[in-house]
C-alpha atoms as a PDB file:
ATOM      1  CA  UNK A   1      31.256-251.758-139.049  1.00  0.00           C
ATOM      2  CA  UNK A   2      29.069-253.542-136.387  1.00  0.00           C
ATOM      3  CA  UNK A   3      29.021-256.579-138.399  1.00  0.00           C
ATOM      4  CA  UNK A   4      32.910-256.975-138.680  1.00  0.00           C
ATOM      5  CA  UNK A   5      33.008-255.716-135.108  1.00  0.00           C
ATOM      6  CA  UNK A   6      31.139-258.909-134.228  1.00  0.00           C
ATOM      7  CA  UNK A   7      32.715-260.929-136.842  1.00  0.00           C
ATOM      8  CA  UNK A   8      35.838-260.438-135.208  1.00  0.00           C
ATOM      9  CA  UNK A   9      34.724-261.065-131.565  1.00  0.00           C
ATOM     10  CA  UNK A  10      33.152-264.547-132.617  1.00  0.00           C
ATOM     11  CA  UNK A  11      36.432-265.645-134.309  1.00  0.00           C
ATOM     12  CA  UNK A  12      38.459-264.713-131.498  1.00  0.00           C
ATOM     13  CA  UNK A  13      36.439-265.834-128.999  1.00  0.00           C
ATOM     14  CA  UNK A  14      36.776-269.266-131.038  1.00  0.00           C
ATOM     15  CA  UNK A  15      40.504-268.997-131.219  1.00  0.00           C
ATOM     16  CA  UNK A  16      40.362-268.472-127.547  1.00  0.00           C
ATOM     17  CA  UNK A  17      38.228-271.925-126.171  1.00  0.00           C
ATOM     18  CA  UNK A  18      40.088-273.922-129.098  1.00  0.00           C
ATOM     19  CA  UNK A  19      43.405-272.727-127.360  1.00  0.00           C
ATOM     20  CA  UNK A  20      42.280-273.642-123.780  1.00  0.00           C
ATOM     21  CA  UNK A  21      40.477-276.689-125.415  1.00  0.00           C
ATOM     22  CA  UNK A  22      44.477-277.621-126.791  1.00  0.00           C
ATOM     23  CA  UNK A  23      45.449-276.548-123.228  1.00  0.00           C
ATOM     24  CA  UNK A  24      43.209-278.603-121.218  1.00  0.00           C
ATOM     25  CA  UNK A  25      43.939-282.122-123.086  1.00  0.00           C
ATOM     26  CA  UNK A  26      47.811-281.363-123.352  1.00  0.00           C
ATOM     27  CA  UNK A  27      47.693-280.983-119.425  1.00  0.00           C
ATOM     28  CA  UNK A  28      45.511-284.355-118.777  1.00  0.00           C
ATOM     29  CA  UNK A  29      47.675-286.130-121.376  1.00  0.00           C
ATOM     30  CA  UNK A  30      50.374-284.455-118.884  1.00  0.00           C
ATOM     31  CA  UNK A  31      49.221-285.689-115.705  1.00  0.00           C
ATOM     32  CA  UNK A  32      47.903-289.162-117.222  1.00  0.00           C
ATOM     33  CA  UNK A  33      52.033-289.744-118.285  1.00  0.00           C
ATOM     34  CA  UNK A  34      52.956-289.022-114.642  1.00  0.00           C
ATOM     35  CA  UNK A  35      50.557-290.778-112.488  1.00  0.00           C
ATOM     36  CA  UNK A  36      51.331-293.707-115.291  1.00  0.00           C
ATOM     37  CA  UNK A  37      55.207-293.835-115.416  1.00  0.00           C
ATOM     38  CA  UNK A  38      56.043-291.982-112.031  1.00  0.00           C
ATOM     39  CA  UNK A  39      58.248-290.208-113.421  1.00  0.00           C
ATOM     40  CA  UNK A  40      59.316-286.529-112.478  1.00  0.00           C
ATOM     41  CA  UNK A  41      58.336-283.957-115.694  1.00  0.00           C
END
């Protein structure tokens, strides 16, 4: 039980930075298209 307990943790907690990893370069892809283009998103 422990094991899978831990199991589970580690592949959420992977889930989790990949997310904000997705996150993070959508929003700097984001504010690299405005400050380029000038445009209002």
């Amino acid at each position: 039980m422990e094991i899978k307990r831990k199991g589970s943790r580690k592949i959420k907690k992977e889930v989790y930075l990949g997310l904000r990893r997705k996150v993070s370069v959508l929003g700097i892809g984001l504010l690299r298209n405005r400050s380029i283009t000038g445009s209002d998103y």
